[in-house]
Protein backbone atom coordinates (compact mmCIF):
# COMPACT_ATOMS: atom_id res chain seq x y z
CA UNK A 1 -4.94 23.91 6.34
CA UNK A 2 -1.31 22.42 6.35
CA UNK A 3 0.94 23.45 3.53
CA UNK A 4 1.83 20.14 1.46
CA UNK A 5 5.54 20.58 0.34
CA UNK A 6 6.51 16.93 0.19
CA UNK A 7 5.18 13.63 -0.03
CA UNK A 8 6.59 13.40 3.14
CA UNK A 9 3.58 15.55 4.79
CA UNK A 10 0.72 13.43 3.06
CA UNK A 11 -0.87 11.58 5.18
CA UNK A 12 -1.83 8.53 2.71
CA UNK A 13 1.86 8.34 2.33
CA UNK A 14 2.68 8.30 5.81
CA UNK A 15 -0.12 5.32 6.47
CA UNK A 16 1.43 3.85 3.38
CA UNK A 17 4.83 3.32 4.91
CA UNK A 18 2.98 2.27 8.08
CA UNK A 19 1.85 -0.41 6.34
CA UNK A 20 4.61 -1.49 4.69
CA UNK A 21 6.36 -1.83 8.09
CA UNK A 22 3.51 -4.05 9.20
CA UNK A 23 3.32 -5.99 6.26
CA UNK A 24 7.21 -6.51 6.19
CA UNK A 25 6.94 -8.11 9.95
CA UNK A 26 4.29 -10.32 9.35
CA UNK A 27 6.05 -11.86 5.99
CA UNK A 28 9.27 -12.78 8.43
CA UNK A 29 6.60 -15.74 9.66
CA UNK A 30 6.08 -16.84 6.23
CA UNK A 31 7.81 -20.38 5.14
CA UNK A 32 11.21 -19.94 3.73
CA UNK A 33 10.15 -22.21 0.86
CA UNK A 34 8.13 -18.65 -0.51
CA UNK A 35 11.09 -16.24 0.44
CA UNK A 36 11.24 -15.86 -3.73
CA UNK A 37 7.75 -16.52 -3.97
CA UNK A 38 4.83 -14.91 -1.75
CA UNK A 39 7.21 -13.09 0.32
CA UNK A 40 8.80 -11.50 -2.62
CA UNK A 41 5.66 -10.71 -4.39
CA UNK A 42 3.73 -9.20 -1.17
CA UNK A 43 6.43 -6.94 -0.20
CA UNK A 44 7.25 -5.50 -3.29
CA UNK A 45 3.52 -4.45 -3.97
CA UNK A 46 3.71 -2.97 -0.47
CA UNK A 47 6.68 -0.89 -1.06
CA UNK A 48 5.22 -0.15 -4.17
CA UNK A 49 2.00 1.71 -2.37
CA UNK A 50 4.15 4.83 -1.09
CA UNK A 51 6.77 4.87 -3.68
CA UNK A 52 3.58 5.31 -6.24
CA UNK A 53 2.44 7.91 -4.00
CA UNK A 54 5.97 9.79 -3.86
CA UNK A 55 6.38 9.47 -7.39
CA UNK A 56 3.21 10.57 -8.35
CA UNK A 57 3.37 13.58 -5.98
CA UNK A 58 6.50 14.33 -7.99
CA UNK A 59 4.89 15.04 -11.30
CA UNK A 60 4.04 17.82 -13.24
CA UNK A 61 0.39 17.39 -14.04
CA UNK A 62 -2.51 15.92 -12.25
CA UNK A 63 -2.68 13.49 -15.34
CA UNK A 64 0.14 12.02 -13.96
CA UNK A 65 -0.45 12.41 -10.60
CA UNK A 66 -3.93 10.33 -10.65
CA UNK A 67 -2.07 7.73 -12.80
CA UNK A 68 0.64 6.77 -10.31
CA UNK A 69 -2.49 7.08 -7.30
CA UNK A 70 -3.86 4.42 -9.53
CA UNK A 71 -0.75 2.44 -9.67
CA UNK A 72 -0.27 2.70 -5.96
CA UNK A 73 -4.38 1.55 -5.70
CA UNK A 74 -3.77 -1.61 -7.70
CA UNK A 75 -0.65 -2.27 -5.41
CA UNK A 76 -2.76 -1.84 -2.19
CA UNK A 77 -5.03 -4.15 -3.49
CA UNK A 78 -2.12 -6.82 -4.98
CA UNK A 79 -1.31 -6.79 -1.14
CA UNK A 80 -4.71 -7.05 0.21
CA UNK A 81 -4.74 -10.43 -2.91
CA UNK A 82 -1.40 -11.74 -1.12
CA UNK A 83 -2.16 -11.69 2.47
CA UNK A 84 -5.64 -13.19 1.98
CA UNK A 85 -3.42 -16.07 0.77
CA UNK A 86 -1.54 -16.09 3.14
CA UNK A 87 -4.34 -16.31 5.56
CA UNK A 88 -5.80 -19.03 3.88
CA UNK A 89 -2.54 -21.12 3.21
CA UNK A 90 -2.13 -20.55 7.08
CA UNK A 91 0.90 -18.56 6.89
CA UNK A 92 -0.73 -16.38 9.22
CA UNK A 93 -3.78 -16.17 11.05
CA UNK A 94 -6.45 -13.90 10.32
CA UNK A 95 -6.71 -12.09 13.81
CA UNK A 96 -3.32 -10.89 13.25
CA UNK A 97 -4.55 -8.96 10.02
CA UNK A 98 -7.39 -7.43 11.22
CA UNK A 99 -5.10 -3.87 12.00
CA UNK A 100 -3.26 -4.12 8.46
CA UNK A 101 -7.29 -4.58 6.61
CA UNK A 102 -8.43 -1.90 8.34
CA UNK A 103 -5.22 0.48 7.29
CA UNK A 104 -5.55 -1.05 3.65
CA UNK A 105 -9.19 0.06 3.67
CA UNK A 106 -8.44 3.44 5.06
CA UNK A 107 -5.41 3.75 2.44
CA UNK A 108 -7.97 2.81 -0.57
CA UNK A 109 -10.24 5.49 0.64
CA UNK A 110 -8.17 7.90 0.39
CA UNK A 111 -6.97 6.94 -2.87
CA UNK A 112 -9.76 7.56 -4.34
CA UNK A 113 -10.53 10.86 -2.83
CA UNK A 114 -7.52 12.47 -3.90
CA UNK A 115 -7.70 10.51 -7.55
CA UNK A 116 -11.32 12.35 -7.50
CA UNK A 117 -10.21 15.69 -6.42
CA UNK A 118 -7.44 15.99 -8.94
CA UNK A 119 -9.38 14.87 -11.67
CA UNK A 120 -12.01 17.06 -11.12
């Protein structure tokens, strides 16, 4: 079993920022019209997915640490919300998403694994 003495060595985190790279590149296509709009919105609820995850890692009690894995949940999900938009506003096409669903799935997954282990 691999000692866990960061956030750095989770691996939900580690997918997280994965997808926040991926997510970042595909909003550079979006119209500039939403650069304060959807743009905005969608990439601060992606960021917002590992920086839960670090800051929940960083707390004292499982209590907290399940809250901020819910936190970073509802994020994942904001940015799943957003890019369906996107999709359907034809910002981008849905074939170029189909990588970024399957990581958001994966991510929510384990989200609620670890949220389950800690709280039991």
């Amino acid at each position: 079993m691999t000692q866990i003495n960061s956030h750095r060595d989770l691996i939900v985190w580690q997918k997280a920022m994965d997808l926040a790279v991926c997510v970042y590149q595909l909003s550079k296509s979006f119209p500039k019209s939403e650069i304060y709009g959807m743009t905005s919105q969608l990439t601060r609820a992606v960021a917002s997915v590992p920086a839960n995850i670090a800051e929940g890692n960083a707390r004292g009690t499982g209590k907290d640490y399940s809250h901020f894995l819910a936190i970073a949940k509802g994020s994942l999900m904001e940015t799943e919300t957003f890019l369906m938009l996107a999709i359907r506003l034809d910002y981008i096409k849905s074939e170029d998403t189909c990588a970024i669903f399957g990581l958001i799935t994966e991510i929510s997954k384990m989200l609620t694994s670890m949220r389950n282990k800690i709280e039991r």
